[in-house]
N, C-alpha and C. Protein backbone atom coordinates (compact mmCIF):
# COMPACT_ATOMS: atom_id res chain seq x y z
N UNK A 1 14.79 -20.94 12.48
CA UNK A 1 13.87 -21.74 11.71
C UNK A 1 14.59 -22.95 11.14
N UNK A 2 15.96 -22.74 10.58
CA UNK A 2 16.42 -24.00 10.44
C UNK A 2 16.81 -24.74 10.91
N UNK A 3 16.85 -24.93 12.00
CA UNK A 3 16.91 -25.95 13.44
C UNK A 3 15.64 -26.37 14.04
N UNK A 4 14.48 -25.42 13.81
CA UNK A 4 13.56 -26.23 13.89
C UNK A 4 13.08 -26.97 12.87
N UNK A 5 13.98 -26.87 11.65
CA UNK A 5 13.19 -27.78 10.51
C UNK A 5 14.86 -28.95 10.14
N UNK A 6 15.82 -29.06 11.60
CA UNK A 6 16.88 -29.98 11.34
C UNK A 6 17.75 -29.57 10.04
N UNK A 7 17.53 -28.29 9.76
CA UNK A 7 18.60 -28.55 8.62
C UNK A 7 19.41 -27.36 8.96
N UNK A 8 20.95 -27.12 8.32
CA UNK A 8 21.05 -26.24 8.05
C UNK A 8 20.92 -24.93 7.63
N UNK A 9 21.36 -23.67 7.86
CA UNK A 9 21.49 -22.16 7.89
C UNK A 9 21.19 -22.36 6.16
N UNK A 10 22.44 -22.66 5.82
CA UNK A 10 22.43 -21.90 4.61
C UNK A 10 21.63 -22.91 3.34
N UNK A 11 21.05 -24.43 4.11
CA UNK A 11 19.89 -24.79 2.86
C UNK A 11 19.03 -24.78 3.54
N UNK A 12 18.61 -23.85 4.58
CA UNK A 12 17.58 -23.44 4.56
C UNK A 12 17.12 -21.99 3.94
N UNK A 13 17.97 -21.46 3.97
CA UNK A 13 18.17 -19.97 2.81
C UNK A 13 18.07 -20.52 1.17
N UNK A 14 18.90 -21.51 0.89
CA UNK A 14 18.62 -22.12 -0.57
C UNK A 14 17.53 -22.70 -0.69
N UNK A 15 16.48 -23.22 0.05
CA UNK A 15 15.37 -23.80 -0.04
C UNK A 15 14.04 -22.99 0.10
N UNK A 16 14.07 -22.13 1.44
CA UNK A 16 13.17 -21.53 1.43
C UNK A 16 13.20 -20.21 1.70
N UNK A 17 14.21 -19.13 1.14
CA UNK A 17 14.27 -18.22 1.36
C UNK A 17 14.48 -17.33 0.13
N UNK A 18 14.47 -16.17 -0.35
CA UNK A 18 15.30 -15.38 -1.31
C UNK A 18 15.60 -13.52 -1.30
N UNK A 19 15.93 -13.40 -1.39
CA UNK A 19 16.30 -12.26 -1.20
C UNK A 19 15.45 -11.31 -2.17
N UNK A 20 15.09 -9.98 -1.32
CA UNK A 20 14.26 -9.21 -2.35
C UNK A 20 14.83 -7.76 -1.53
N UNK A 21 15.20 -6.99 -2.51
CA UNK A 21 16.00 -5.56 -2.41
C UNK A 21 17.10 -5.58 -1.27
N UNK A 22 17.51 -6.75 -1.47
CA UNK A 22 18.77 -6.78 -0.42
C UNK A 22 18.26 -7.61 0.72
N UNK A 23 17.23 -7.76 1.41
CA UNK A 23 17.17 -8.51 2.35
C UNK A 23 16.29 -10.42 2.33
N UNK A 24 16.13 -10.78 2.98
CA UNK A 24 15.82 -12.04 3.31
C UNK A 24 14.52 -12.05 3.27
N UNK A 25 13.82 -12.89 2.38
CA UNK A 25 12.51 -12.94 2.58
C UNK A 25 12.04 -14.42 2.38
N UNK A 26 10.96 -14.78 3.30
CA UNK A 26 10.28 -16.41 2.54
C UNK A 26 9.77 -17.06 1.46
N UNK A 27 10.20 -17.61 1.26
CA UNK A 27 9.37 -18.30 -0.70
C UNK A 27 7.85 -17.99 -0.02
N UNK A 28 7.17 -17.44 -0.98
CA UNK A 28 5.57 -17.67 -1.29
C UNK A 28 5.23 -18.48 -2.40
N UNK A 29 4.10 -19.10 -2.60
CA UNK A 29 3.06 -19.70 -3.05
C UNK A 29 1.65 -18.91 -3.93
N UNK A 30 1.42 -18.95 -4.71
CA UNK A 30 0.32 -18.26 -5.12
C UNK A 30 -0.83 -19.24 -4.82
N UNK A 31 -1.95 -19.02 -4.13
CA UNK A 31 -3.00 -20.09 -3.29
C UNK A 31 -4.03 -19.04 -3.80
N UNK A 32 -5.26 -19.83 -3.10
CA UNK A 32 -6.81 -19.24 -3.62
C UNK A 32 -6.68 -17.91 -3.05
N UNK A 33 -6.14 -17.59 -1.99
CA UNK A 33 -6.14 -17.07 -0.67
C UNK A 33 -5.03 -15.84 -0.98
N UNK A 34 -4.43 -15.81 -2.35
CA UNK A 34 -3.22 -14.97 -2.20
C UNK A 34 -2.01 -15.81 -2.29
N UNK A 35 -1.21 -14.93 -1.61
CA UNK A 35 0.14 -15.67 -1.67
C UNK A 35 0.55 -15.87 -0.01
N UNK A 36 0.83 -16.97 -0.15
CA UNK A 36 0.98 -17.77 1.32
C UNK A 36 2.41 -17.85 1.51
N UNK A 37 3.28 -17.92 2.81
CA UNK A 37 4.26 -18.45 3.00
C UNK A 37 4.33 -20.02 2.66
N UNK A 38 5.51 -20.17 2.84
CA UNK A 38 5.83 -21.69 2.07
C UNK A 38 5.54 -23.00 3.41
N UNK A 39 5.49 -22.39 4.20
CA UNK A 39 5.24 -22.68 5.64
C UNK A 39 3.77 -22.70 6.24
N UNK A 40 3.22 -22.38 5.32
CA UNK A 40 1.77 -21.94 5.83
C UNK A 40 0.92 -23.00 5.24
N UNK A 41 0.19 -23.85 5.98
CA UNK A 41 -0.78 -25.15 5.26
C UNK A 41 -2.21 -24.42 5.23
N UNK A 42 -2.93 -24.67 4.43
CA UNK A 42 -4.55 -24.04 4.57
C UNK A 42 -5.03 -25.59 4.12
N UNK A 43 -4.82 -26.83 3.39
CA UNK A 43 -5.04 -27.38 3.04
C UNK A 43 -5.81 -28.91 4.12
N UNK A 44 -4.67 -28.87 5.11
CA UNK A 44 -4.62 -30.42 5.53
C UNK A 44 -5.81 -30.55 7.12
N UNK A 45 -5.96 -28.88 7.33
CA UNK A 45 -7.46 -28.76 8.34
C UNK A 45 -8.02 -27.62 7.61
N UNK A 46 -9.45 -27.87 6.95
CA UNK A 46 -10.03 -27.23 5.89
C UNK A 46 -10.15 -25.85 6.79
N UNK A 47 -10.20 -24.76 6.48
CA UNK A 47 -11.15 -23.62 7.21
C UNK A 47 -9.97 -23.11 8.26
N UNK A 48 -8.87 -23.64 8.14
CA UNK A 48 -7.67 -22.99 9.40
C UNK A 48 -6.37 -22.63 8.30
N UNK A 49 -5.41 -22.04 9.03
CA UNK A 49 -3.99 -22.00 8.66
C UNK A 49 -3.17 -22.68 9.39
N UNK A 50 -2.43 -23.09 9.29
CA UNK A 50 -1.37 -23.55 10.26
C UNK A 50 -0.28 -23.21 9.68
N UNK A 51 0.77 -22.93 10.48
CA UNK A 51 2.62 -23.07 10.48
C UNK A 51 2.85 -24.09 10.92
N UNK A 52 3.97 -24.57 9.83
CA UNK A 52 4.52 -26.26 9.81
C UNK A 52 5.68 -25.67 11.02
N UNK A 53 5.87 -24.34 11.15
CA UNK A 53 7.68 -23.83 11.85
C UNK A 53 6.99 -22.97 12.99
N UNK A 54 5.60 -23.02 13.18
CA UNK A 54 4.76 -22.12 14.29
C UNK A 54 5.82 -21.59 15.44
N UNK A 55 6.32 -22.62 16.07
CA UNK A 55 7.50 -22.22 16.97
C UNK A 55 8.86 -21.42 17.18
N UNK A 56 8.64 -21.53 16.08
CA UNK A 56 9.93 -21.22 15.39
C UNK A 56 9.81 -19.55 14.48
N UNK A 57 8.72 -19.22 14.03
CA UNK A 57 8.35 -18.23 13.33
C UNK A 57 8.93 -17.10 13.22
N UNK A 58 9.39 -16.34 12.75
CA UNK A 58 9.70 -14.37 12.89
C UNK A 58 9.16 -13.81 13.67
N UNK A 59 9.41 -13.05 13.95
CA UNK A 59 8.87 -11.72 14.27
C UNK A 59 7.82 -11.16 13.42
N UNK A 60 7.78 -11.22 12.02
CA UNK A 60 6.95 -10.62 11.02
C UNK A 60 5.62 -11.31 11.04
N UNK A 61 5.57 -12.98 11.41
CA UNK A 61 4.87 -13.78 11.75
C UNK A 61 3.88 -13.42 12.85
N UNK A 62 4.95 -13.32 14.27
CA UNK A 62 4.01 -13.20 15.51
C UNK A 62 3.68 -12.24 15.62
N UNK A 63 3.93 -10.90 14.88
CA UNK A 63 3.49 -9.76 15.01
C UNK A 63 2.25 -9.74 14.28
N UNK A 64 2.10 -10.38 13.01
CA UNK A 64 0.64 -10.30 12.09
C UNK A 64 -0.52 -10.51 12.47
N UNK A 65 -1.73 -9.57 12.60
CA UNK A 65 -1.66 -8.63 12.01
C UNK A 65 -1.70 -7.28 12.65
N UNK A 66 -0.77 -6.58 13.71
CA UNK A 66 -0.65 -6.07 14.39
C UNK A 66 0.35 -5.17 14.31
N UNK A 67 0.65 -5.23 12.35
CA UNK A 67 1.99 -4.28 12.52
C UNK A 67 1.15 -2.61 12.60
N UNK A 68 1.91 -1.73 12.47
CA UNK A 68 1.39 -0.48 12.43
C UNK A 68 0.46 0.15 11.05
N UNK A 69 0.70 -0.43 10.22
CA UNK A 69 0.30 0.24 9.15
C UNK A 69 -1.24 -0.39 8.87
N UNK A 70 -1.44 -1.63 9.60
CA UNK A 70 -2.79 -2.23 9.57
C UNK A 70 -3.96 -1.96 10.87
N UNK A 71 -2.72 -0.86 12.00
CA UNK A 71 -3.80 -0.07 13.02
C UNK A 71 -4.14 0.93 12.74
N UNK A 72 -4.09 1.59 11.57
CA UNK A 72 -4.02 2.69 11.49
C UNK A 72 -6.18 3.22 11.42
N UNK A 73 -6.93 2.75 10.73
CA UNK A 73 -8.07 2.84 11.39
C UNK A 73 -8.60 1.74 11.47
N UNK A 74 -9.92 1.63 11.59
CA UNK A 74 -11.25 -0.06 11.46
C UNK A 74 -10.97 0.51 9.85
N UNK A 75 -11.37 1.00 9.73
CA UNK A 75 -11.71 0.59 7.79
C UNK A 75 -10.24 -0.09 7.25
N UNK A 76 -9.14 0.22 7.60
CA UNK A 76 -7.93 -0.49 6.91
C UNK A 76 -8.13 -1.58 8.09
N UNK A 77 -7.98 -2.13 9.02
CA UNK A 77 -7.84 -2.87 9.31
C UNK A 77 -9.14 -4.31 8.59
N UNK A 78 -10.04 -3.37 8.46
CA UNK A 78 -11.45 -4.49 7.47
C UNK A 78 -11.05 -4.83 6.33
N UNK A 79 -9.85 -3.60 5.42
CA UNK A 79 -9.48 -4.05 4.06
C UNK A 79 -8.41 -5.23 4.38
N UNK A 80 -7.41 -5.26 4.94
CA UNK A 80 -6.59 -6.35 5.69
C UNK A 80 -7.02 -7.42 5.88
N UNK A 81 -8.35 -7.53 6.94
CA UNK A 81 -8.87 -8.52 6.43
C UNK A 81 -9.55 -9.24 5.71
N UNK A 82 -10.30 -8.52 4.53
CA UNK A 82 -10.79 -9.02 3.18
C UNK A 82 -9.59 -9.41 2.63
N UNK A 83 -8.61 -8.41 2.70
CA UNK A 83 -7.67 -8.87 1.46
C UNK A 83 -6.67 -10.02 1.77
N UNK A 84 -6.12 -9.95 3.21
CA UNK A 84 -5.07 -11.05 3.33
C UNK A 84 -6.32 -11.89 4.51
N UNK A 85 -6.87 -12.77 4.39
CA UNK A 85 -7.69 -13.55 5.62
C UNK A 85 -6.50 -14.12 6.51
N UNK A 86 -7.17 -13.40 7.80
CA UNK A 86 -6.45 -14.42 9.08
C UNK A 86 -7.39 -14.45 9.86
N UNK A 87 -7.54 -16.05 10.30
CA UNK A 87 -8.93 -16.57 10.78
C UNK A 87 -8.71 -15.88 12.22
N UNK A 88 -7.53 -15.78 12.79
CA UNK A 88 -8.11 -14.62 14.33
C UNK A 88 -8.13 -13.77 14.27
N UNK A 89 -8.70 -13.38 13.17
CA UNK A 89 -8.84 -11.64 13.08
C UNK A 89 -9.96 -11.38 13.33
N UNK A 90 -10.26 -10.50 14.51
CA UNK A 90 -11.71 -10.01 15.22
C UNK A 90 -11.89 -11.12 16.26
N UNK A 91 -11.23 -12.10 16.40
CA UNK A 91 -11.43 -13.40 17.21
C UNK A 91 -11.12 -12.96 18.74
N UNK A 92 -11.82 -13.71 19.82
CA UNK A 92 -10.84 -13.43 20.89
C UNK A 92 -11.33 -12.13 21.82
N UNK A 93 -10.63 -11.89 22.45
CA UNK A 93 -11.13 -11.03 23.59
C UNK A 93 -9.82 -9.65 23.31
N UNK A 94 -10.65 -8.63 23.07
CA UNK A 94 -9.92 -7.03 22.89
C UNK A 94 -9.19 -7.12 23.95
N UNK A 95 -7.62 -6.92 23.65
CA UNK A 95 -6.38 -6.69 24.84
C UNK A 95 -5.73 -4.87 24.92
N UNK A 96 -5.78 -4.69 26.25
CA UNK A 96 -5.76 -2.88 25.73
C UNK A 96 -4.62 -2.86 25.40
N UNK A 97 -4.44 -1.79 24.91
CA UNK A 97 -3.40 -1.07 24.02
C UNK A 97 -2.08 -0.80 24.89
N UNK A 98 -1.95 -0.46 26.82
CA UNK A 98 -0.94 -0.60 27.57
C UNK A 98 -0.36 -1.92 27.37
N UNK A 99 -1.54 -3.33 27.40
CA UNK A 99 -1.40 -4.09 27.88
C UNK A 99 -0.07 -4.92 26.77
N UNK A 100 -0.38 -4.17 25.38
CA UNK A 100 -0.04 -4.61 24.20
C UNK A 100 1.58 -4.00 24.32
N UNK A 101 1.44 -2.58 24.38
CA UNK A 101 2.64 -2.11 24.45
C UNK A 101 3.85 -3.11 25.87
N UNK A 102 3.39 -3.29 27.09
CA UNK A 102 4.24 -3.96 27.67
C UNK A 102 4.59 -5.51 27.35
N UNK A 103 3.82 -6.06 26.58
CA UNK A 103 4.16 -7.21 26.22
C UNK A 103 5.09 -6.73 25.04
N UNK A 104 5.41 -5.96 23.88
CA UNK A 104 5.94 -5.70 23.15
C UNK A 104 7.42 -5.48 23.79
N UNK A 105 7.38 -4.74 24.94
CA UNK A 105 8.38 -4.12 25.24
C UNK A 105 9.20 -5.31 25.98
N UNK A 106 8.51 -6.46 25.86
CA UNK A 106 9.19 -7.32 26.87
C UNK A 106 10.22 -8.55 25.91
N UNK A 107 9.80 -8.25 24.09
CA UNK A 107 10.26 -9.71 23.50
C UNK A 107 11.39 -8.37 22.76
């Protein structure tokens, strides 16, 4: 991420990163919406999100919202999306569950 944003490792850790129980985590924002990554625009195309570092993103990123604890039924996955909104959520065409696992198995 800090090469895609031209700067350095370690001010990009002093700028937008901090540590929480020992590990590395992104500055958040408190927004209408919750708390946003510091990276995350809702502002500048009304009704979308965007990543300023999209390319560049985590793992924690390209996985959302698809980690395990948000498959666990439809009713948590409906609270997930009331509670944290992500506009492709329910969007799109259902990908099966093999199809998911071999793409997983491939990054």
């Amino acid at each position: 991420m800090a090469a895609a944003l031209g700067i350095e490792t370690a001010e990009f850790y002093k700028t937008y990163a901090h540590k929480v129980d020992g590990r590395w985590s992104l500055t958040e924002h408190q927004t209408a919406d919750g708390y946003d990554c510091v990276f995350l625009d809702r502002t500048s195309a009304p009704g979308r999100a965007l990543c300023s570092v999209y390319s560049a993103r985590p793992a924690q990123c390209r996985t959302w919202p698809f980690w395990p604890e948000n498959l666990t039924s439809k009713k948590v996955w409906d609270q997930v999306k009331r509670r944290t909104p992500c506009p492709g959520m329910d969007q799109g065409k259902m990908v099966p569950l093999e199809q998911i696992r071999v793409m997983k198995e491939r990054h």
